[in-house]
Structure formats: structure tokens, C-alpha cells
N, C-alpha and C. Protein backbone atom coordinates (compact mmCIF):
# COMPACT_ATOMS: atom_id res chain seq x y z
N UNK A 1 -2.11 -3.43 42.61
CA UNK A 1 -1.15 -4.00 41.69
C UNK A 1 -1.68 -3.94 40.26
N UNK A 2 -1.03 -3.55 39.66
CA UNK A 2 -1.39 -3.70 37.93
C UNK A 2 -1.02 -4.63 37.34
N UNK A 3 -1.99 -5.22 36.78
CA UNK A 3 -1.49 -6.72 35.61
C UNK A 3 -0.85 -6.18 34.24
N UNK A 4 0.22 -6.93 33.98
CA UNK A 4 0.57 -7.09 32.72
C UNK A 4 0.34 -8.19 32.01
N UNK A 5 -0.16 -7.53 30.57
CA UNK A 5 -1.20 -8.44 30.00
C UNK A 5 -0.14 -9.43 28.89
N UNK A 6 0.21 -10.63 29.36
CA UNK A 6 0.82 -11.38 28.59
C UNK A 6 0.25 -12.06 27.51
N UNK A 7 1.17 -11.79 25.75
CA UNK A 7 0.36 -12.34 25.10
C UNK A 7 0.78 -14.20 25.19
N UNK A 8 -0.22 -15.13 24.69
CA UNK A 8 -0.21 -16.04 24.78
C UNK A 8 0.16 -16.58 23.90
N UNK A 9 1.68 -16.92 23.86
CA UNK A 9 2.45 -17.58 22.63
C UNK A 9 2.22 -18.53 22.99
N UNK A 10 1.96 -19.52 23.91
CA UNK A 10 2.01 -21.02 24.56
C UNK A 10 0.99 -21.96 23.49
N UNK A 11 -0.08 -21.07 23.07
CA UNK A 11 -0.78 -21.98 22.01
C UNK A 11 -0.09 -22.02 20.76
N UNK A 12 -0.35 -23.81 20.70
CA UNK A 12 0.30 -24.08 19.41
C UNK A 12 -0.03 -23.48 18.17
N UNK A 13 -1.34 -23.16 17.88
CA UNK A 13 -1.62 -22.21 16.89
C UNK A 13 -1.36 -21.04 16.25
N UNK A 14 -1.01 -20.11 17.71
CA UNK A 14 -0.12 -19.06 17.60
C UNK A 14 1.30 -19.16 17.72
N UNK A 15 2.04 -20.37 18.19
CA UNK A 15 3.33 -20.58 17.43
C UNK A 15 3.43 -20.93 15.87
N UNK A 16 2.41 -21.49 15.50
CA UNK A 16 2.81 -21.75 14.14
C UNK A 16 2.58 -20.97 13.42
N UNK A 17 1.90 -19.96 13.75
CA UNK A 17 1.72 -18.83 13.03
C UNK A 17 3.42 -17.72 12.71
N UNK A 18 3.68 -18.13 13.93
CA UNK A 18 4.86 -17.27 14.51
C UNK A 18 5.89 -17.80 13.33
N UNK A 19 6.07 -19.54 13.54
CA UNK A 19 7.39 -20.10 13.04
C UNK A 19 7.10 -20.53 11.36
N UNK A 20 5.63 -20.05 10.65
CA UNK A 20 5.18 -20.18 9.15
C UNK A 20 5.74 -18.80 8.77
N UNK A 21 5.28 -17.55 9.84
CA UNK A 21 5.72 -16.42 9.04
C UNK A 21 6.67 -15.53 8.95
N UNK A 22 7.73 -15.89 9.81
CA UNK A 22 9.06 -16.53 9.99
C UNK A 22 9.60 -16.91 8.67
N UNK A 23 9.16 -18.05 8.43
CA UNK A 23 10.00 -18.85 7.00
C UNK A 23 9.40 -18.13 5.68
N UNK A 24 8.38 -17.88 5.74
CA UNK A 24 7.95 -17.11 4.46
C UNK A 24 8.78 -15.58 4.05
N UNK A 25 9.08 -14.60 5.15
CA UNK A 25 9.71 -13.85 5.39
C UNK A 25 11.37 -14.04 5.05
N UNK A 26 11.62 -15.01 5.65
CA UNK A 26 12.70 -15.62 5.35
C UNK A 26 13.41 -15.79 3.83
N UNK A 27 12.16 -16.77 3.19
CA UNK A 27 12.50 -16.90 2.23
C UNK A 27 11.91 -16.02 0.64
N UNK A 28 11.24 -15.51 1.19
CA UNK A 28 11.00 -13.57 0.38
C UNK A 28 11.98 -13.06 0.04
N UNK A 29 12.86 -12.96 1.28
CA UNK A 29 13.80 -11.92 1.36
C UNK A 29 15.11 -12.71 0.61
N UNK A 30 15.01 -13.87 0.26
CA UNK A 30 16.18 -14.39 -0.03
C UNK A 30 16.19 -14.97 -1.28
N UNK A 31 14.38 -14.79 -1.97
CA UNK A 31 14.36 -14.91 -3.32
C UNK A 31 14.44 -13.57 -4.11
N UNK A 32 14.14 -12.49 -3.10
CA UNK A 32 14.72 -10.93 -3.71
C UNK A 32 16.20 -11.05 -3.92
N UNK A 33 16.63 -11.37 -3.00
CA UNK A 33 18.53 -11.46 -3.95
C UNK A 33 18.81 -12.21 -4.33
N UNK A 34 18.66 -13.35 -4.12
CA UNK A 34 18.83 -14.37 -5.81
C UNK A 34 18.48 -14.04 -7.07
N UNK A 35 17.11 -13.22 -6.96
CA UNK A 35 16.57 -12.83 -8.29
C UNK A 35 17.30 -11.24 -8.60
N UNK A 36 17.84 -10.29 -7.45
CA UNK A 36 18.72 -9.28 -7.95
C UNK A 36 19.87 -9.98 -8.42
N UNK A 37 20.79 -11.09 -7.69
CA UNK A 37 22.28 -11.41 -8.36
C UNK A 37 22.33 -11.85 -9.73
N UNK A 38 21.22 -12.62 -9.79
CA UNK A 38 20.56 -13.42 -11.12
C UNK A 38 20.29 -12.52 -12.40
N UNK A 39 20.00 -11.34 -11.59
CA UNK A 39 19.43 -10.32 -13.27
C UNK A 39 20.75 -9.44 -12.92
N UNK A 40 21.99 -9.11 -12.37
CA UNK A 40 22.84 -8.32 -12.45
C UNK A 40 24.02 -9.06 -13.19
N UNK A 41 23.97 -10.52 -12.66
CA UNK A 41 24.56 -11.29 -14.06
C UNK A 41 24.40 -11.42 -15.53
N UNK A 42 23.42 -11.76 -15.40
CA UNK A 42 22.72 -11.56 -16.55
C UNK A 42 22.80 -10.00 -17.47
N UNK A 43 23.14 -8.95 -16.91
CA UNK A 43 23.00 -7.93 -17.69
C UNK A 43 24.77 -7.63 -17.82
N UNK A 44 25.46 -8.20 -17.30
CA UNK A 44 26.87 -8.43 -17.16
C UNK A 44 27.01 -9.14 -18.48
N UNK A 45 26.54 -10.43 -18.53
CA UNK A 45 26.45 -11.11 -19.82
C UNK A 45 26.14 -10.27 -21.14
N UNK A 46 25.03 -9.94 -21.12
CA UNK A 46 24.65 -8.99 -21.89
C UNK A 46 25.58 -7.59 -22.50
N UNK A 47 26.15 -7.47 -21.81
CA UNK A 47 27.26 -5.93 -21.57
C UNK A 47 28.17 -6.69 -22.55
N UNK A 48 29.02 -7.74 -21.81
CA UNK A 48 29.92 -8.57 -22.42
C UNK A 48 29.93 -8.87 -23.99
N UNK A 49 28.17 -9.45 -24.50
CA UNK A 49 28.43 -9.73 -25.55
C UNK A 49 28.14 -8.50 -26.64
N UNK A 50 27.81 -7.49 -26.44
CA UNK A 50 27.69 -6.40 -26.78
C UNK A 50 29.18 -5.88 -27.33
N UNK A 51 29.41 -5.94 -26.24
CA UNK A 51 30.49 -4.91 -26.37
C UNK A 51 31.73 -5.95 -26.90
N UNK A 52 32.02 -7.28 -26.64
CA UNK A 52 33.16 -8.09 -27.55
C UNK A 52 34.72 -7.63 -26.41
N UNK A 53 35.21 -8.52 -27.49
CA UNK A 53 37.05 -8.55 -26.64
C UNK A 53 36.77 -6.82 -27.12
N UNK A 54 38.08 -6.36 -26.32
CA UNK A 54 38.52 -5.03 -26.78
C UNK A 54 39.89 -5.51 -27.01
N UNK A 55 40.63 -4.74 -27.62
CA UNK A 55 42.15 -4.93 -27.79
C UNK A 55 42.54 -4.02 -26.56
N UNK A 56 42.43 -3.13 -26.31
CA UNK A 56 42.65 -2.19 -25.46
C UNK A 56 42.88 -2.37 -23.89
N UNK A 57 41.74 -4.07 -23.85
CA UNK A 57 41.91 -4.57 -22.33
C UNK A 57 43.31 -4.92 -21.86
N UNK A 58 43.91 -5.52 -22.73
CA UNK A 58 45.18 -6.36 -22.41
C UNK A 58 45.92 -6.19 -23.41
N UNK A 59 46.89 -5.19 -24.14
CA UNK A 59 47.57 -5.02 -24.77
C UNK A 59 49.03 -6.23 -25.00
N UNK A 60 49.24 -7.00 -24.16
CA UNK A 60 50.35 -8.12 -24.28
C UNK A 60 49.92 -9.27 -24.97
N UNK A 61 48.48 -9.11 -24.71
CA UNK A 61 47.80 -10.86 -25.52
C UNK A 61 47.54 -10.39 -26.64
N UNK A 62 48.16 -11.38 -27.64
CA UNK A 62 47.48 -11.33 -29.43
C UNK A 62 45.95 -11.41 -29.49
N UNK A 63 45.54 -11.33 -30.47
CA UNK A 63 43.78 -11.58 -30.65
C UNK A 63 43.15 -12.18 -30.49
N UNK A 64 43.58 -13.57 -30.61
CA UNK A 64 43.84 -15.20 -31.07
C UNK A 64 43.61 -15.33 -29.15
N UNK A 65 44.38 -14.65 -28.58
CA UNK A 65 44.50 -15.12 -26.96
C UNK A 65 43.28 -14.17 -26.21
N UNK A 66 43.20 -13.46 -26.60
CA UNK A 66 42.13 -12.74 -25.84
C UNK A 66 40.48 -12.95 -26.27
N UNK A 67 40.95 -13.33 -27.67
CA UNK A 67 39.35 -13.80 -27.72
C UNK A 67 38.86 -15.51 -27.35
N UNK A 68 39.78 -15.94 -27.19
CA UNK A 68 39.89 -17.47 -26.28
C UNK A 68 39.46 -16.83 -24.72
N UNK A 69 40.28 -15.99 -23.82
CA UNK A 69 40.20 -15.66 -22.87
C UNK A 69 38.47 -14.96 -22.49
N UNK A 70 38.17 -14.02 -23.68
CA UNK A 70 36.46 -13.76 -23.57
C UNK A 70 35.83 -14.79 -23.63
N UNK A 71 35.55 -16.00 -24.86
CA UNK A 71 34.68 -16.85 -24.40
C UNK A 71 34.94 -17.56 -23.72
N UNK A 72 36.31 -17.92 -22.73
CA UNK A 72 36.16 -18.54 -21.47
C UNK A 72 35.31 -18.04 -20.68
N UNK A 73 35.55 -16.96 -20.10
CA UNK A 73 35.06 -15.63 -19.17
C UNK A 73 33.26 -15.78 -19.76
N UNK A 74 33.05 -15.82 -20.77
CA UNK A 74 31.55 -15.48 -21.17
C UNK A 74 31.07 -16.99 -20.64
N UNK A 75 31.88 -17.93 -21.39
CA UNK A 75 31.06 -19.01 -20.95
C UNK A 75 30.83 -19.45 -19.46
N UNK A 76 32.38 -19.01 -18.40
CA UNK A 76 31.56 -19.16 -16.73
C UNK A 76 30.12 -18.39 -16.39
N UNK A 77 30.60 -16.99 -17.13
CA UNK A 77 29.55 -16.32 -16.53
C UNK A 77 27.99 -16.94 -16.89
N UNK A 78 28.11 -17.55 -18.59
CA UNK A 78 26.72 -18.21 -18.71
C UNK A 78 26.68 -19.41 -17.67
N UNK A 79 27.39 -20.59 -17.01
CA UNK A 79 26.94 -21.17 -16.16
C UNK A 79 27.01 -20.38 -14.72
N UNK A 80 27.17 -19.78 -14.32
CA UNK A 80 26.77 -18.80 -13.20
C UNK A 80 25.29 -18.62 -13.61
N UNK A 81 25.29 -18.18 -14.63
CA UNK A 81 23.60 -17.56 -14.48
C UNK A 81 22.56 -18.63 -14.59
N UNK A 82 22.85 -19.82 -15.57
CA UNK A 82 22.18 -21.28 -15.43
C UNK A 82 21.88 -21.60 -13.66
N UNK A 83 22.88 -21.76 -13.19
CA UNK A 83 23.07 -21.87 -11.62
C UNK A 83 22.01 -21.08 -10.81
N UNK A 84 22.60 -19.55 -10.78
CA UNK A 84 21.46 -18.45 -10.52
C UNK A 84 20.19 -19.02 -10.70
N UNK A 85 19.67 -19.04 -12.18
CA UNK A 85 18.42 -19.39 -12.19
C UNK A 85 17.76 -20.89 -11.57
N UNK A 86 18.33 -21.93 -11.48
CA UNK A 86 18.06 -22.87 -10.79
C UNK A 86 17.85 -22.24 -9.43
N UNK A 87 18.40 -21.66 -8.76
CA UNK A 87 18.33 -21.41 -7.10
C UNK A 87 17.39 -20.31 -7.65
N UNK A 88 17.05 -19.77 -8.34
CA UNK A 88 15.93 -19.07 -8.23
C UNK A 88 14.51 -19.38 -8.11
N UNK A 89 14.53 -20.44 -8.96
CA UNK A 89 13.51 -21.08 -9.12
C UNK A 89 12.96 -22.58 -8.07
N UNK A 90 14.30 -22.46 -7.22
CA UNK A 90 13.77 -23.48 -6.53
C UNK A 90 13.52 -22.59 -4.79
N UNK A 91 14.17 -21.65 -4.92
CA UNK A 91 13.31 -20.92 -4.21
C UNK A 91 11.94 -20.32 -4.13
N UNK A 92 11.68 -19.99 -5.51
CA UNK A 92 9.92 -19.63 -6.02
C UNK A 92 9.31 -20.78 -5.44
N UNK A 93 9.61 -21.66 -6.26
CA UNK A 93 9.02 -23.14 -5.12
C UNK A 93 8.71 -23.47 -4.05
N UNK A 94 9.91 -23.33 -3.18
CA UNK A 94 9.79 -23.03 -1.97
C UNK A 94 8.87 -22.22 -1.11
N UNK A 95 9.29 -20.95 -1.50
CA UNK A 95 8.27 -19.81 -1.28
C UNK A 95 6.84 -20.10 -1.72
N UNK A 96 6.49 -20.50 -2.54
CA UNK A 96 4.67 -20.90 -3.21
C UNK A 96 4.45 -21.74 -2.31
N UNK A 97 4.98 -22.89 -2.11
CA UNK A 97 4.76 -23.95 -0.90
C UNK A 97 4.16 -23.39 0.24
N UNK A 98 5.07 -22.95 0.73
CA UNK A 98 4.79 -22.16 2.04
C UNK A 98 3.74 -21.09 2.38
N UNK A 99 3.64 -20.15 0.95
CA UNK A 99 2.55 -19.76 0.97
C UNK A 99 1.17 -20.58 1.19
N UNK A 100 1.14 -21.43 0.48
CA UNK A 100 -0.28 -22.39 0.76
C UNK A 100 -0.17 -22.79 1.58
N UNK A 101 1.31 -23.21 2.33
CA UNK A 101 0.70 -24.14 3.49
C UNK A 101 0.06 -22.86 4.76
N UNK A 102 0.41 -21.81 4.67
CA UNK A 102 0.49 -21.05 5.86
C UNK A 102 -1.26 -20.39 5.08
N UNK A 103 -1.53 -20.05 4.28
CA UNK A 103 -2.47 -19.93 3.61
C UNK A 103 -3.91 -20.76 4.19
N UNK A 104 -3.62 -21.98 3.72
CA UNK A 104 -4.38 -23.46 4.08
C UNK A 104 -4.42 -23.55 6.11
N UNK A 105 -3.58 -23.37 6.27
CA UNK A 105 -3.22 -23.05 7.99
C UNK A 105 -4.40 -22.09 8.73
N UNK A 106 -4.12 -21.10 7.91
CA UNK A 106 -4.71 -19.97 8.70
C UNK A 106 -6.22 -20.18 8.20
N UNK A 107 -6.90 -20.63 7.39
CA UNK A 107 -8.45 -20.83 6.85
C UNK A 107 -8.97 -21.81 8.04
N UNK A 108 -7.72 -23.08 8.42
CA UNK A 108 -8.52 -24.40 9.74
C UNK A 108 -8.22 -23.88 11.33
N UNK A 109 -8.11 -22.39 11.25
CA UNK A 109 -7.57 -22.17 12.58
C UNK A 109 -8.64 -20.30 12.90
N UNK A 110 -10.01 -20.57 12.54
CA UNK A 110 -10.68 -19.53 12.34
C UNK A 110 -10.83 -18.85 14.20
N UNK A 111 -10.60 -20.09 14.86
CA UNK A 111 -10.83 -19.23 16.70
C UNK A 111 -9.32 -18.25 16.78
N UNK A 112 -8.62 -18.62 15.84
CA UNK A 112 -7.29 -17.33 15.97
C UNK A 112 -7.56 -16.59 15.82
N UNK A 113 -8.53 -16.28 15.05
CA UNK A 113 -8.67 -14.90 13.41
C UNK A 113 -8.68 -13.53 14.29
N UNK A 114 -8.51 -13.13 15.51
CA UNK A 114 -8.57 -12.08 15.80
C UNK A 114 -6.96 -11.92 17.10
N UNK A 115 -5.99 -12.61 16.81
CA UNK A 115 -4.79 -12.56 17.39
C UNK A 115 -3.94 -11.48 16.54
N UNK A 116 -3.17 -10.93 17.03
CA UNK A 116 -2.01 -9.89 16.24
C UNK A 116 -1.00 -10.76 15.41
N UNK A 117 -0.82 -11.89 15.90
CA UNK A 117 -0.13 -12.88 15.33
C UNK A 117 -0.78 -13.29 13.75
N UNK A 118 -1.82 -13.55 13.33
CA UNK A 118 -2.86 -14.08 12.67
C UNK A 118 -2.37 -12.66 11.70
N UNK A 119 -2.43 -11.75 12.20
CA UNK A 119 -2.48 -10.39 11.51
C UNK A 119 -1.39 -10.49 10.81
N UNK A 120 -0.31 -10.27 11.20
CA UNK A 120 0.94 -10.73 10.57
C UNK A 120 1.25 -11.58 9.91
N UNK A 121 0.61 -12.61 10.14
CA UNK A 121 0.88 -13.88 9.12
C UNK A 121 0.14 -13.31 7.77
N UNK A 122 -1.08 -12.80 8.02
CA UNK A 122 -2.07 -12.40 6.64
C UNK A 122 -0.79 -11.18 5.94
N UNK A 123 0.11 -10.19 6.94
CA UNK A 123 0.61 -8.81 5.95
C UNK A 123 2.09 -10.20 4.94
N UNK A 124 2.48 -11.08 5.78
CA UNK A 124 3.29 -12.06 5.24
C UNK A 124 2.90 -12.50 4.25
N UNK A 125 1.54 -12.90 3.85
CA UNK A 125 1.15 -13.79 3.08
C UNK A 125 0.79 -12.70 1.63
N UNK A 126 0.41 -11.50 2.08
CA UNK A 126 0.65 -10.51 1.40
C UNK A 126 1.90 -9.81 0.30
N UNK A 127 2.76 -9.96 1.07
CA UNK A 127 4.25 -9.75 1.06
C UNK A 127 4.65 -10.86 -0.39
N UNK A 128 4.71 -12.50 0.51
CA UNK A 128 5.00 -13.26 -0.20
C UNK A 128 4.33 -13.49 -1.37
N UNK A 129 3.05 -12.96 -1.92
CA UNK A 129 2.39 -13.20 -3.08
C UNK A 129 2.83 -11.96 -4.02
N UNK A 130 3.11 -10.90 -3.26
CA UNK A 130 3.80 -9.45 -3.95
C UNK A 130 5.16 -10.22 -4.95
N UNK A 131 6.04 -10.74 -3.91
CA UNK A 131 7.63 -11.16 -4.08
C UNK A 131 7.59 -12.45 -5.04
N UNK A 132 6.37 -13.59 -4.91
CA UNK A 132 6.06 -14.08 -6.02
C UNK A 132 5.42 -13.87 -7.59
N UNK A 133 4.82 -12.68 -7.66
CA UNK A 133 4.54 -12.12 -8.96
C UNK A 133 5.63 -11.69 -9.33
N UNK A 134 6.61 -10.76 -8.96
CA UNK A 134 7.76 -10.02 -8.89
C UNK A 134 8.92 -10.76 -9.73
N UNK A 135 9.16 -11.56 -8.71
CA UNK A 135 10.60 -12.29 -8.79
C UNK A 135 10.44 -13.73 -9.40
N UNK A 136 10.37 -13.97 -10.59
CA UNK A 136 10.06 -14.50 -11.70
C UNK A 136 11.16 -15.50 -11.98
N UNK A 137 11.60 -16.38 -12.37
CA UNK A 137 12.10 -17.04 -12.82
C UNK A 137 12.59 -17.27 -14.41
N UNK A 138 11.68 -17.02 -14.95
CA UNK A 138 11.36 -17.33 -16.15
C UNK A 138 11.70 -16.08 -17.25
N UNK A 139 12.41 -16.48 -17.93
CA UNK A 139 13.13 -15.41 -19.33
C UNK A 139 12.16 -14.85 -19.96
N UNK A 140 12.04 -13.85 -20.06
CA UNK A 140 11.16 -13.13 -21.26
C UNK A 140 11.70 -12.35 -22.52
């Protein structure tokens, strides 16, 4: 008979490894599109004030009405991006958290250090420090 070699998720150590790099992953991937919707607004904004009402958009509205109608339109889009950046930044948060805790985790749990699990958590922790330099919050 041949054994199949089961790995041993049953230790709690290697679940938490499992369900830390899990959420870090998680929330990587979900501060990459907050921080893409966030800068595609933002360059929307940008476009907008560049370029001004056109007359050409809406030929039925006087000047008087369409340039009321742009800084309506400009001003949602600036609280959209206020918004954006709040969830951006409270995701960075999030994400840094988690990094240390899974960070701090894996340093008091050295009889793991040679599980495939352990391995993964380290390319995660990798990942998430990449996606935290990256995806920035902060205006320059």
C-alpha cells in the first residue's frame, strides 16, 4: 500500500498562517483598485479642469447653464475622490496592520520555519510591502 502524505493543516500555527495570508492577499489586492479608481478619478478631474465647459457639449444650454452644470459635475467628482482617498488610506492601514501582525507571528512561531505554508506567508509579506510602497495615499 502506498501512503499519501497529508499535509498537516490541523496545527493551529499553520492555520494561522493560512487565514493571515489570506487577508493580507485579500487586502493587497483591494488596495490596488482603490488606489487604480482613486488615480483614474483623479485624472478625470484633472482632464475636466483643463479642458473647461465646451459650448459644443450641449448646444441648448446658455453659458450661464452649462457652466453651473460643470462645477456641479466637478464638484461631485472632487468629493468622489475625497471619498476614494479616505478608503484608500484606510485600507493602507489596514494592510500595514496586518503586515506586522503576520510579520510579528511568523518571528514567535520559529518550529514552523520550514512548512510550505510559512513559505507563502513570507512571498505574502513580500507582496504586501511591494503594494504598500506602491499604493500611496498621499498627493504629491
Amino acid at each position: 500500500m502506498f501512503r499519501v502524505r497529508v499535509r498537516n493543516i490541523a496545527h493551529p500555527g499553520i492555520r494561522q498562517f493560512i487565514l493571515r495570508t489570506a487577508v493580507l492577499n485579500y487586502l493587497g489586492k483591494l488596495l490596488q483598485l482603490q488606489w487604480d479608481d482613486w488615480q483614474n478619478q483623479r485624472m478625470h478631474l484633472r482632464t475636466l479642469q483643463h479642458e473647461g465647459p465646451k459650448a459644443t457639449d450641449s448646444p441648448a444650454l446658455d453659458e450661464s447653464t452649462a457652466e453651473a452644470v460643470f462645477d456641479a459635475a466637478r464638484e461631485n467628482l472632487a468629493q468622489a475622490i475625497d471619498e476614494l482617498r479616505r478608503k484608500v488610506a484606510g485600507t493602507h492601514k489596514l494592510l500595514q496592520r496586518e503586515y506586522n501582525e503576520l510579520f510579528t507571528y511568523m518571528m514567535d512561531k520559529r518550529d514552523l520555519w520550514d512548512s510550505p505554508e510559512y513559505f507563502k506567508a513570507k512571498t505574502a509579506l513580500g507582496t504586501a510591502n511591494h503594494n504598500l510602497r506602491m499604493y500611496m495615499s498621499a498627493e504629491k
